[in-house]
Protein backbone atom coordinates (compact mmCIF):
# COMPACT_ATOMS: atom_id res chain seq x y z
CA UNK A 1 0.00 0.00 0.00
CA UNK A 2 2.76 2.31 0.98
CA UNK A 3 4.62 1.75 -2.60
CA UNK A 4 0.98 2.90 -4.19
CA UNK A 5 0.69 6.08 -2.39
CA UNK A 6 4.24 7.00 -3.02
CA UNK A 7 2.97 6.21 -6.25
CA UNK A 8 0.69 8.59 -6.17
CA UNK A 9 2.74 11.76 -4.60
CA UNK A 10 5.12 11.00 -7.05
CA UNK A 11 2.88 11.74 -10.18
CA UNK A 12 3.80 15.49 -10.99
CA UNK A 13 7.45 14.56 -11.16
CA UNK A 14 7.00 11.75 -12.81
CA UNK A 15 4.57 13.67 -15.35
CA UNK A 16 6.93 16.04 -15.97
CA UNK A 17 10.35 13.89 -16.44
CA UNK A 18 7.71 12.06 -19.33
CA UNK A 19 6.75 15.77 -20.91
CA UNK A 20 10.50 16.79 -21.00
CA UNK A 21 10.91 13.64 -23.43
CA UNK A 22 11.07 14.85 -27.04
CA UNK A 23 8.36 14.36 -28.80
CA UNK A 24 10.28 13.04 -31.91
CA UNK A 25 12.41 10.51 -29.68
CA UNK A 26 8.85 9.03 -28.86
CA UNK A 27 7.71 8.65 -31.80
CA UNK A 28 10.84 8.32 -33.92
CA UNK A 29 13.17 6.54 -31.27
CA UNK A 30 16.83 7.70 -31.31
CA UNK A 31 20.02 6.34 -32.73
CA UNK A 32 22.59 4.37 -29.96
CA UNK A 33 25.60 5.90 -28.76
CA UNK A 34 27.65 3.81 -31.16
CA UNK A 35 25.46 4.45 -34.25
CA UNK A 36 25.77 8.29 -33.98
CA UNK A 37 29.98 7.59 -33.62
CA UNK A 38 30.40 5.93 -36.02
CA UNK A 39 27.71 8.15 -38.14
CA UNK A 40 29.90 11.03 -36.92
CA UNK A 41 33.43 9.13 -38.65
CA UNK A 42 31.18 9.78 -42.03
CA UNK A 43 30.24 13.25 -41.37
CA UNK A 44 33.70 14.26 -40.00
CA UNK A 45 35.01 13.35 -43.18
CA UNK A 46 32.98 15.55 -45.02
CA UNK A 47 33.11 18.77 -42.46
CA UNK A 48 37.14 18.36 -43.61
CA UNK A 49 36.25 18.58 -47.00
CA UNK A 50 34.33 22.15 -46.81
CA UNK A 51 36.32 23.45 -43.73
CA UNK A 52 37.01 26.32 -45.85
CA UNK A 53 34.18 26.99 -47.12
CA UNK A 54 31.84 30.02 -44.85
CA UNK A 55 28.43 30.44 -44.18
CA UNK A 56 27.92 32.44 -47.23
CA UNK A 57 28.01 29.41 -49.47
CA UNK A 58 31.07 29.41 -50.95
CA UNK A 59 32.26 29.22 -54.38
CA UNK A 60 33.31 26.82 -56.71
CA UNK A 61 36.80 27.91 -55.88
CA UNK A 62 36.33 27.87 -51.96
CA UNK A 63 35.05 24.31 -52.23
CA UNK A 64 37.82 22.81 -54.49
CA UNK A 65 40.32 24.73 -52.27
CA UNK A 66 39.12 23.42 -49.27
CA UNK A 67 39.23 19.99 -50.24
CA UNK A 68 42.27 20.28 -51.44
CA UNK A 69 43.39 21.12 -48.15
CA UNK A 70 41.66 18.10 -46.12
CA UNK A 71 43.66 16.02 -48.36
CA UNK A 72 47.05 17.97 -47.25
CA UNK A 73 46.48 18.30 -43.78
CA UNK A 74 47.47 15.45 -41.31
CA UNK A 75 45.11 15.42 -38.41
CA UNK A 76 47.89 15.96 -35.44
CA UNK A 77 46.15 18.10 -33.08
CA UNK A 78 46.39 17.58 -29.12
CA UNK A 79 44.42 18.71 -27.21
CA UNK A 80 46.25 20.00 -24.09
CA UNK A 81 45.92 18.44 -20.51
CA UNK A 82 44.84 21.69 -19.28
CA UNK A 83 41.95 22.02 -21.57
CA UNK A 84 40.42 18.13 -20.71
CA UNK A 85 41.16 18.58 -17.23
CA UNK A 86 39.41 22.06 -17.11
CA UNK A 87 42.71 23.63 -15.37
CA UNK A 88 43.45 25.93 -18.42
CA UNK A 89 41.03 28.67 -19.95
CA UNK A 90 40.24 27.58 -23.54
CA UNK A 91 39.65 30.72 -26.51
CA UNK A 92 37.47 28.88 -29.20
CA UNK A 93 37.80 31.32 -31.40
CA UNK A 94 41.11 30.62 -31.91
CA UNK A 95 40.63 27.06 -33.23
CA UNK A 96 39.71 26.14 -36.76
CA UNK A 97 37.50 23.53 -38.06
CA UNK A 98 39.84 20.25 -37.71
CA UNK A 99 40.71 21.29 -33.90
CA UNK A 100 37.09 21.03 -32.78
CA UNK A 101 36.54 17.70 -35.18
CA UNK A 102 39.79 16.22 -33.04
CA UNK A 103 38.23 17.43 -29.98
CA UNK A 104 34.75 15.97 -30.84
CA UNK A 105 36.72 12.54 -32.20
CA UNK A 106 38.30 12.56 -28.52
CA UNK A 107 35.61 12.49 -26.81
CA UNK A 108 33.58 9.91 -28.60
CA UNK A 109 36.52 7.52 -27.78
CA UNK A 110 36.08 9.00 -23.58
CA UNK A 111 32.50 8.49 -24.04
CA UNK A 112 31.70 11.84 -23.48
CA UNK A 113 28.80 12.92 -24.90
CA UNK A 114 28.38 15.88 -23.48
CA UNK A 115 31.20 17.80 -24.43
CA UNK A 116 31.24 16.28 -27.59
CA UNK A 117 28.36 17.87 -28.02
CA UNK A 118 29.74 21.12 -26.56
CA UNK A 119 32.34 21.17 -29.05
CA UNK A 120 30.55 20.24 -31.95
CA UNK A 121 28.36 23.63 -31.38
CA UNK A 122 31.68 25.45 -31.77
CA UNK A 123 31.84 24.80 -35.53
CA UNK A 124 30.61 27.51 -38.24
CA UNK A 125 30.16 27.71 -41.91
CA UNK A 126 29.71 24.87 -43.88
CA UNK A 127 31.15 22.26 -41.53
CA UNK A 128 28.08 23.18 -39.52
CA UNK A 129 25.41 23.16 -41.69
CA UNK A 130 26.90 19.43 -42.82
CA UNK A 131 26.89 18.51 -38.68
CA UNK A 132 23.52 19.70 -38.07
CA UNK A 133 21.69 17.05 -38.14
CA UNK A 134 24.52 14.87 -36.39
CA UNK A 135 24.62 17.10 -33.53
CA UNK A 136 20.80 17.13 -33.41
CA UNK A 137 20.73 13.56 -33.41
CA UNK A 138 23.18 13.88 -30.28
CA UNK A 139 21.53 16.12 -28.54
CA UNK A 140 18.08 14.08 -28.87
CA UNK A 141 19.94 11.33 -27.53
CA UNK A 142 21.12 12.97 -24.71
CA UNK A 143 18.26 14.43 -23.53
CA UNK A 144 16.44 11.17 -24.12
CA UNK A 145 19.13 9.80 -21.84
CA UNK A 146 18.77 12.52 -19.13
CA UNK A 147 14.65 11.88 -18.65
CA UNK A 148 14.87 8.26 -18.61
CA UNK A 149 18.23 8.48 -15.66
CA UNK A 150 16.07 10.60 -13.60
CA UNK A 151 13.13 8.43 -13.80
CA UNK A 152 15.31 5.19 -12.79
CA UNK A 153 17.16 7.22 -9.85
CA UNK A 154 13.37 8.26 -9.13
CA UNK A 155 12.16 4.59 -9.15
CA UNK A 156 15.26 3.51 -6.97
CA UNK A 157 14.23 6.10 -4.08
CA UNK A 158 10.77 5.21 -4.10
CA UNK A 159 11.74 1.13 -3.96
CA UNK A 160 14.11 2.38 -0.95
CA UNK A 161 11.45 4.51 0.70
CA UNK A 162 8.90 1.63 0.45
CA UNK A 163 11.25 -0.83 1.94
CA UNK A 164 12.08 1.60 5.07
């Protein structure tokens, strides 16, 4: 009886942790954590390709350029200690399209979401508009993710409350 009426208090939290789930991941579902990495291998071949180009839809010119230059440029960025640790005050201004894919790549392989995410909102131009989707995807998942933790820690409590 005492799990029912917990039940029962519980309902506007529960009600709203459900209405803060997307609608379109109800409907639509949303891709795993390991579809949308390796989805973003695809897509962060093709933000190199048009990391030249700007949000003014480049030209014929800017594009060929641009690709040119994925093909020359060897993906050596580090990222320094500082930075992942959060000791060191980042300027991301200051970095260019491949440092923020590198970034992004990095922490796909740490599992972090999160600032994946956080970094992939750092790119411009074309390399966005090519991510958009990608990083909507992401963020779907993640908030997805975020409802459906709180209603497990929620259901945990309420199993511990009922037992006590």
């Amino acid at each position: 009886m005492a799990i029912i009426a917990a039940a029962e208090e519980d309902k506007p939290y529960v009600s709203s942790v459900l209405a803060g789930i997307p609608q379109e991941a109800l409907h639509r579902g949303v891709f795993t954590e390991e579809s949308l990495k390796e989805r973003f291998r695809k897509v962060s071949r093709v933000c190199r390709r048009v990391a030249l180009v700007d949000e003014n839809s480049g030209s014929l010119y800017q594009y060929l350029v641009s690709f040119l230059q994925s093909v020359l440029v060897i993906d050596s960025a580090r990222i320094p200690v500082g930075e992942l640790t959060g000791k060191t005050e980042v300027d991301p201004s200051q970095w260019h399209t491949f440092d923020i894919l590198s970034r992004i790549h990095h922490c796909l392989e740490k599992e972090d979401l999160e600032q994946a995410l956080r970094y992939a909102n750092q790119l411009k131009g074309e390399p966005r508009n090519v991510a958009r989707d990608w990083i909507k995807e992401l963020r779907l998942l993640l908030e997805t993710k975020q409802a459906a933790d709180a209603l497990i820690v929620h259901a945990a409590a309420v199993s511990v409350q009922a037992y006590h």
